[in-house]
Structures are given as C-alpha cells and as structure tokens.
C-alpha atoms as a PDB file:
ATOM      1  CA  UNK A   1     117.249 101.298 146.877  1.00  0.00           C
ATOM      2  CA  UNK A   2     113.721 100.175 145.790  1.00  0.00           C
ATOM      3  CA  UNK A   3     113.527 102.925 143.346  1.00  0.00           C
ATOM      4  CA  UNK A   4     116.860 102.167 141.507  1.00  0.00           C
ATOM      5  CA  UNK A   5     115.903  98.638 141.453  1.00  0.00           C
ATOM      6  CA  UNK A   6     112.678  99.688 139.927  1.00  0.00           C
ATOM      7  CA  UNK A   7     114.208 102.292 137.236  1.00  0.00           C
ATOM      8  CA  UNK A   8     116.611  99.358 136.327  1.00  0.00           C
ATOM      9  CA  UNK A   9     113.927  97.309 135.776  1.00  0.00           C
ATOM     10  CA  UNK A  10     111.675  99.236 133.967  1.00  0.00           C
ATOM     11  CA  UNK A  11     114.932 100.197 131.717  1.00  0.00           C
ATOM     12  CA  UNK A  12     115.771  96.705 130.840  1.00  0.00           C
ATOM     13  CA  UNK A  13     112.072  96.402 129.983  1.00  0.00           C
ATOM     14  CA  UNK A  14     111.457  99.376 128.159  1.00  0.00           C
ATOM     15  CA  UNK A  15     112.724  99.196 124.382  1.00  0.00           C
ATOM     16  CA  UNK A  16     112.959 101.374 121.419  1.00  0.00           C
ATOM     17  CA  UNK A  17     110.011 101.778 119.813  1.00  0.00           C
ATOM     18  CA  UNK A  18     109.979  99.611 116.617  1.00  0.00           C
ATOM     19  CA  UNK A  19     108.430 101.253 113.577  1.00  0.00           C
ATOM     20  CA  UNK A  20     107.044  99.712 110.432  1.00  0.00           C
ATOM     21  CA  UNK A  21     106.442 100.970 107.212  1.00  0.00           C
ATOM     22  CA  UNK A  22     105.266 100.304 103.537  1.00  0.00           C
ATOM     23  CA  UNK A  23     105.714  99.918  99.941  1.00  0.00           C
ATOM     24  CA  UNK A  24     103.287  99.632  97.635  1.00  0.00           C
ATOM     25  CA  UNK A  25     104.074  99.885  93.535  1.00  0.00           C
ATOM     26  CA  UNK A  26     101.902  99.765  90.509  1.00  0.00           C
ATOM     27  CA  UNK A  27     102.176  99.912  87.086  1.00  0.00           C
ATOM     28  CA  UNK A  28      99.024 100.154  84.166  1.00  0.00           C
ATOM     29  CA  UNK A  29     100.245 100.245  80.733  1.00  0.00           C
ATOM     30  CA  UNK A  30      98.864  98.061  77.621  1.00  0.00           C
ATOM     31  CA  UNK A  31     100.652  95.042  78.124  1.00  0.00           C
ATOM     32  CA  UNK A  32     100.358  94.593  81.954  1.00  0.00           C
ATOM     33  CA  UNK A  33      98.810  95.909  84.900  1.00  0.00           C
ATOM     34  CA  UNK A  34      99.854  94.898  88.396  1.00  0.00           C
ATOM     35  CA  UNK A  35     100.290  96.556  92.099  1.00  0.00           C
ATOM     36  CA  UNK A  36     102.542  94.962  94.920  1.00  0.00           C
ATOM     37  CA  UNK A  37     102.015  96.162  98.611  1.00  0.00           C
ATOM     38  CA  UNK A  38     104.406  95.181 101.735  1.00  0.00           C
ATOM     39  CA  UNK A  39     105.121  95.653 105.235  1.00  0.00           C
ATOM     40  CA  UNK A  40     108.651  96.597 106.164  1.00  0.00           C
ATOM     41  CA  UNK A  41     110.035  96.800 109.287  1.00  0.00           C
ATOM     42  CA  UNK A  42     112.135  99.977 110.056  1.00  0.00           C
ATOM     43  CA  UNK A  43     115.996  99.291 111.076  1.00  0.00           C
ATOM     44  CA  UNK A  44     117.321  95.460 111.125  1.00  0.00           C
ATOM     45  CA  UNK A  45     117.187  95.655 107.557  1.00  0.00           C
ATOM     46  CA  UNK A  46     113.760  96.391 107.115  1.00  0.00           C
ATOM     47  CA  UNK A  47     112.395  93.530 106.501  1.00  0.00           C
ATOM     48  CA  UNK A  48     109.553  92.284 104.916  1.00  0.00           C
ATOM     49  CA  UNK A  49     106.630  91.098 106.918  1.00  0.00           C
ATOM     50  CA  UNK A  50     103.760  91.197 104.693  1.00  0.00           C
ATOM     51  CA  UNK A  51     103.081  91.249 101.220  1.00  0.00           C
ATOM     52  CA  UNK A  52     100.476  91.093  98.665  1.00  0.00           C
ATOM     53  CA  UNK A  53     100.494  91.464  94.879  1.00  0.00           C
ATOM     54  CA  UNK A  54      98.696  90.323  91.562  1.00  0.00           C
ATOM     55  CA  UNK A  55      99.691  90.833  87.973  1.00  0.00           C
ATOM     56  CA  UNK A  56      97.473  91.072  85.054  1.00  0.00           C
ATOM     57  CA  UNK A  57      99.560  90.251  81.602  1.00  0.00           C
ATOM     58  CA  UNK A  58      97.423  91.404  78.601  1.00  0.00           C
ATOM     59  CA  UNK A  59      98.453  88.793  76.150  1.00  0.00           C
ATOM     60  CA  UNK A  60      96.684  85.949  73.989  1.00  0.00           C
ATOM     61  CA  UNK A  61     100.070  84.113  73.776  1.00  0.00           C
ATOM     62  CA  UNK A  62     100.055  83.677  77.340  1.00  0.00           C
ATOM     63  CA  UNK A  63      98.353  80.674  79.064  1.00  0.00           C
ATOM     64  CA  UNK A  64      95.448  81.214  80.921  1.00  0.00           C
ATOM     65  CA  UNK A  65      96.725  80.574  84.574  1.00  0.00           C
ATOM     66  CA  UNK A  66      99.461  82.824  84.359  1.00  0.00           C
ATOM     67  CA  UNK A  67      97.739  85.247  83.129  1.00  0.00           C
ATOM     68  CA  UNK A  68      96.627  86.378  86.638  1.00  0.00           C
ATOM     69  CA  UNK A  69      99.373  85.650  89.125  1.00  0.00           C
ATOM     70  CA  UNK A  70      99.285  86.155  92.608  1.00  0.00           C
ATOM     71  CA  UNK A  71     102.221  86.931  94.983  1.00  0.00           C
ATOM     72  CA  UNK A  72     102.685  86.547  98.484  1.00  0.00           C
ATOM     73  CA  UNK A  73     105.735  86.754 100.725  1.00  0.00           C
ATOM     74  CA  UNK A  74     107.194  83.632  99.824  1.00  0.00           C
ATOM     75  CA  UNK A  75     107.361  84.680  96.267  1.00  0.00           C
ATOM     76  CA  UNK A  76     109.509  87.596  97.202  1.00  0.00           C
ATOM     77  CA  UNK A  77     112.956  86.743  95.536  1.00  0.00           C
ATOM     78  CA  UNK A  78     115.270  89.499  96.318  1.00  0.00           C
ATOM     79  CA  UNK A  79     114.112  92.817  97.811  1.00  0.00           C
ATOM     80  CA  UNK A  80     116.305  96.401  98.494  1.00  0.00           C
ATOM     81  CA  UNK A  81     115.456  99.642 100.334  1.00  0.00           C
ATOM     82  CA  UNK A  82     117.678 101.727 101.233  1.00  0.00           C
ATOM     83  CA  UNK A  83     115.985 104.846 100.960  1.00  0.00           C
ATOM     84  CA  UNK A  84     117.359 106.321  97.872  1.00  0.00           C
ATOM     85  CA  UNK A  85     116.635 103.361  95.916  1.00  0.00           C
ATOM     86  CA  UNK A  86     114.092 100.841  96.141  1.00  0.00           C
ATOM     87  CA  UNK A  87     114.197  97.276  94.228  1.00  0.00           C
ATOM     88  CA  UNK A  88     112.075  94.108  94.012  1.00  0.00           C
ATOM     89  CA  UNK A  89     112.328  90.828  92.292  1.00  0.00           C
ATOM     90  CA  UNK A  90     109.307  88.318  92.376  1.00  0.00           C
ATOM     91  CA  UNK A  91     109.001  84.916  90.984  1.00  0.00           C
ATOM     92  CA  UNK A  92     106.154  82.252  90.977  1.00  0.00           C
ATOM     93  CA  UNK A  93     106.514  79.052  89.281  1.00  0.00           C
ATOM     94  CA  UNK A  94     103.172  77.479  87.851  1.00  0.00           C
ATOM     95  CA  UNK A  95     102.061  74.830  90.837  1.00  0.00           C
ATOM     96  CA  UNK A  96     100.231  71.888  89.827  1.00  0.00           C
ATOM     97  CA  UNK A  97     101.091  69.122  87.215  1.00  0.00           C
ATOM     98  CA  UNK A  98     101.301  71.324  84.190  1.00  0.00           C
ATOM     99  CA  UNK A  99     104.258  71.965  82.145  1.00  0.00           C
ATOM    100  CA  UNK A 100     106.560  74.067  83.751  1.00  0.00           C
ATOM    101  CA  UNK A 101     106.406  78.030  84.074  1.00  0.00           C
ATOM    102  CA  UNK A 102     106.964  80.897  86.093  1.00  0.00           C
ATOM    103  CA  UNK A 103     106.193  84.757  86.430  1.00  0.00           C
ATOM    104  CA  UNK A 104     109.304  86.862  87.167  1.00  0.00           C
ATOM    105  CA  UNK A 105     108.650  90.374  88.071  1.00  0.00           C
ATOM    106  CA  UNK A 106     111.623  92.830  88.368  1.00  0.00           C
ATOM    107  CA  UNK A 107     110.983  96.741  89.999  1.00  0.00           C
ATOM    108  CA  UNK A 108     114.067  99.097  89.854  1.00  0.00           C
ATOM    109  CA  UNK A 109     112.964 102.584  91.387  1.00  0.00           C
ATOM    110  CA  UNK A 110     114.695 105.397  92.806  1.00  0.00           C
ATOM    111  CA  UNK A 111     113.184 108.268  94.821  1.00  0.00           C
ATOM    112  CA  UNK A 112     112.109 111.505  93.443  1.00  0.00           C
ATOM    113  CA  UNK A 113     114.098 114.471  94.562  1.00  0.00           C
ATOM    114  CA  UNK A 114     112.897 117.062  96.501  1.00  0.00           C
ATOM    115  CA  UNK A 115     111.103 118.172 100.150  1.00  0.00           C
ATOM    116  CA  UNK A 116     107.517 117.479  98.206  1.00  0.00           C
ATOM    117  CA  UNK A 117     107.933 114.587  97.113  1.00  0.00           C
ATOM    118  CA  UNK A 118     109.536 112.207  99.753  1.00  0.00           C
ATOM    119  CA  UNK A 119     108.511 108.775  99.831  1.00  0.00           C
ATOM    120  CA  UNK A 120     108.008 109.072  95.836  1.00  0.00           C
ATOM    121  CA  UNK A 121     109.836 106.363  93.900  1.00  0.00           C
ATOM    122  CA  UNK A 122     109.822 106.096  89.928  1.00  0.00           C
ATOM    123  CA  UNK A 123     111.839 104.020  87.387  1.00  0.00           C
ATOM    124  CA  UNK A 124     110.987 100.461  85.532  1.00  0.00           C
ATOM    125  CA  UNK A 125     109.620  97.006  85.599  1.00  0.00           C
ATOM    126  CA  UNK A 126     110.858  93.746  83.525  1.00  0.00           C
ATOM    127  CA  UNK A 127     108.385  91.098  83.597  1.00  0.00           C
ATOM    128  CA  UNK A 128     108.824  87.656  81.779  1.00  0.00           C
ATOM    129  CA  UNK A 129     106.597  84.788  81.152  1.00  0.00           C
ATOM    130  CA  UNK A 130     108.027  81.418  80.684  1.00  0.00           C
ATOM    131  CA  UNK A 131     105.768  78.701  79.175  1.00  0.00           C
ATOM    132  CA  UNK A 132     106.135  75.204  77.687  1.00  0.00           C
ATOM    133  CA  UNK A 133     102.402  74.118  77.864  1.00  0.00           C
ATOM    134  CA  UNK A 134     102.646  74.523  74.023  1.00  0.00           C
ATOM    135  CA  UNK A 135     106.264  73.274  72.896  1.00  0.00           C
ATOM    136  CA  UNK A 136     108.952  71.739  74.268  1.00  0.00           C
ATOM    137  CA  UNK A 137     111.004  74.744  73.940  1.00  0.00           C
ATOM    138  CA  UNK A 138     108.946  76.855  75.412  1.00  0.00           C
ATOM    139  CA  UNK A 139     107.453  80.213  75.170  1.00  0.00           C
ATOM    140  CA  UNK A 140     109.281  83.218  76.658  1.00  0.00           C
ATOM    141  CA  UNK A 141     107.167  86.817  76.756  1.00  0.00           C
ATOM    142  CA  UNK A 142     109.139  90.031  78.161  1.00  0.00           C
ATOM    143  CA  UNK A 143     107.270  93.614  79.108  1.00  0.00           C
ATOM    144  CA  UNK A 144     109.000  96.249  79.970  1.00  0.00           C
ATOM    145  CA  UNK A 145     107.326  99.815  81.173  1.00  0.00           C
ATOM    146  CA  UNK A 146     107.507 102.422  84.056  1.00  0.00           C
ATOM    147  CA  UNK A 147     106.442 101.220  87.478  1.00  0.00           C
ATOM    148  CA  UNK A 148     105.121 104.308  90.149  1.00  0.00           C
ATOM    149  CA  UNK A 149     105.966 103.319  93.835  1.00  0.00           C
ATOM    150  CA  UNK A 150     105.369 105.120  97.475  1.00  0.00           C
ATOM    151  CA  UNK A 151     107.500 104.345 100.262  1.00  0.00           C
ATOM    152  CA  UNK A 152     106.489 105.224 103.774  1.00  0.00           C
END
C-alpha cells in the first residue's frame, strides 16, 4: 500500500518537462541596423518571457532620441510563432515631455525549407518613425529591408 501511495505521489508531483526556446532577428542594411532576442516558452503558446532589442535608424531627419531605441518586453506589441512562420510587431512611444513619437518595428519571416536549415527564418522588416518635435504635422520616416532570424 505504501508504495502505491508513494508512486501516486510522486506522479502527481512529477510534471512534463517544460522547455524554452529563442528567437533572435537582425537586420544591417544602410538605413537601419537592429537585432531583437527573446525567450519563448515551448507549448501554452509559447510565450514570451524575455526580450531585448535596440534599433539604430541611419537618418539626419530623425530626432536624436529615437534614433537609438531600446525594446524590452513591454514593448512587444503583437508576436506569432508557429513554426512555419514567425512574426513580430514592436512599438515604443518617446517617454518624457517631448512632442509625441514612437518607433514601430514590424518582422514577417518564414522558415527556410529543408533538413539543413531548420530553425532558419528569412523575409522583411517595416520600420516607421513618427515625429512632431519639428511641426505640428509631424514627420513620418518608413524603411523597409530583409530581416535574418534563428528560431530554436
């Protein structure tokens, strides 16, 4: 009896092993260089429990503090994995008491085909730059390139 007792209790306690996993994406063109990393959580639809990321936007039109933008997991807007494809959205607003802006980042990738290459993602990034520091319309800047991601 004692050993059924103890096998149901070590059952009970004993769960599936949770996994975790990452994604980390970069892009260096002429206009903009940034990299994103995350940690995802494998199953409950992997979610994200870390992340870290910084864009660089080459561009004199651009204000000076959003030139360099920081991301962190609050900034993380939407966000899809489901193992063919693998999508991002990330937006920061300018903090502070300036004018208003933001930083929207945008990363639509699919994986590569083929044994060799799994946990290869390619395909594009949208990133736009609002600004009114310098009218009251504003300023609105839009890069598009190809963004390189690995998934593991």
């Amino acid at each position: 009896m004692r050993i059924l007792v103890a096998v149901a209790v070590f059952s009970m306690c004993a769960g599936g092993a949770s996994a975790s996993g990452g994604i980390n994406c970069e892009a260096r063109d002429k206009a903009v260089s940034f990299e994103v990393s995350a940690g995802v959580s494998r199953g409950l639809g992997a979610a994200i429990f870390s992340f870290d990321g910084k864009v660089t936007i080459k561009d004199k039109k651009i204000a000076s503090d959003l030139v360099n933008t920081k991301f962190e997991r609050d900034h993380v807007a939407q966000y899809w994995l489901d193992g063919k494809e693998l999508r991002l959205l990330l937006y920061r607003e300018r903090e502070g008491d300036k004018p208003h802006g933001y930083v929207e980042l945008g990363i639509v990738t699919k994986a590569k085909p083929g044994d060799d290459d799994d946990g290869i993602y390619g395909g594009d990034y949208t990133l736009s730059v609002f600004d009114t520091s310098n009218s009251d319309e504003g300023l609105t800047v839009t890069r598009k390139g190809k963004v390189s991601c690995f998934v593991e």
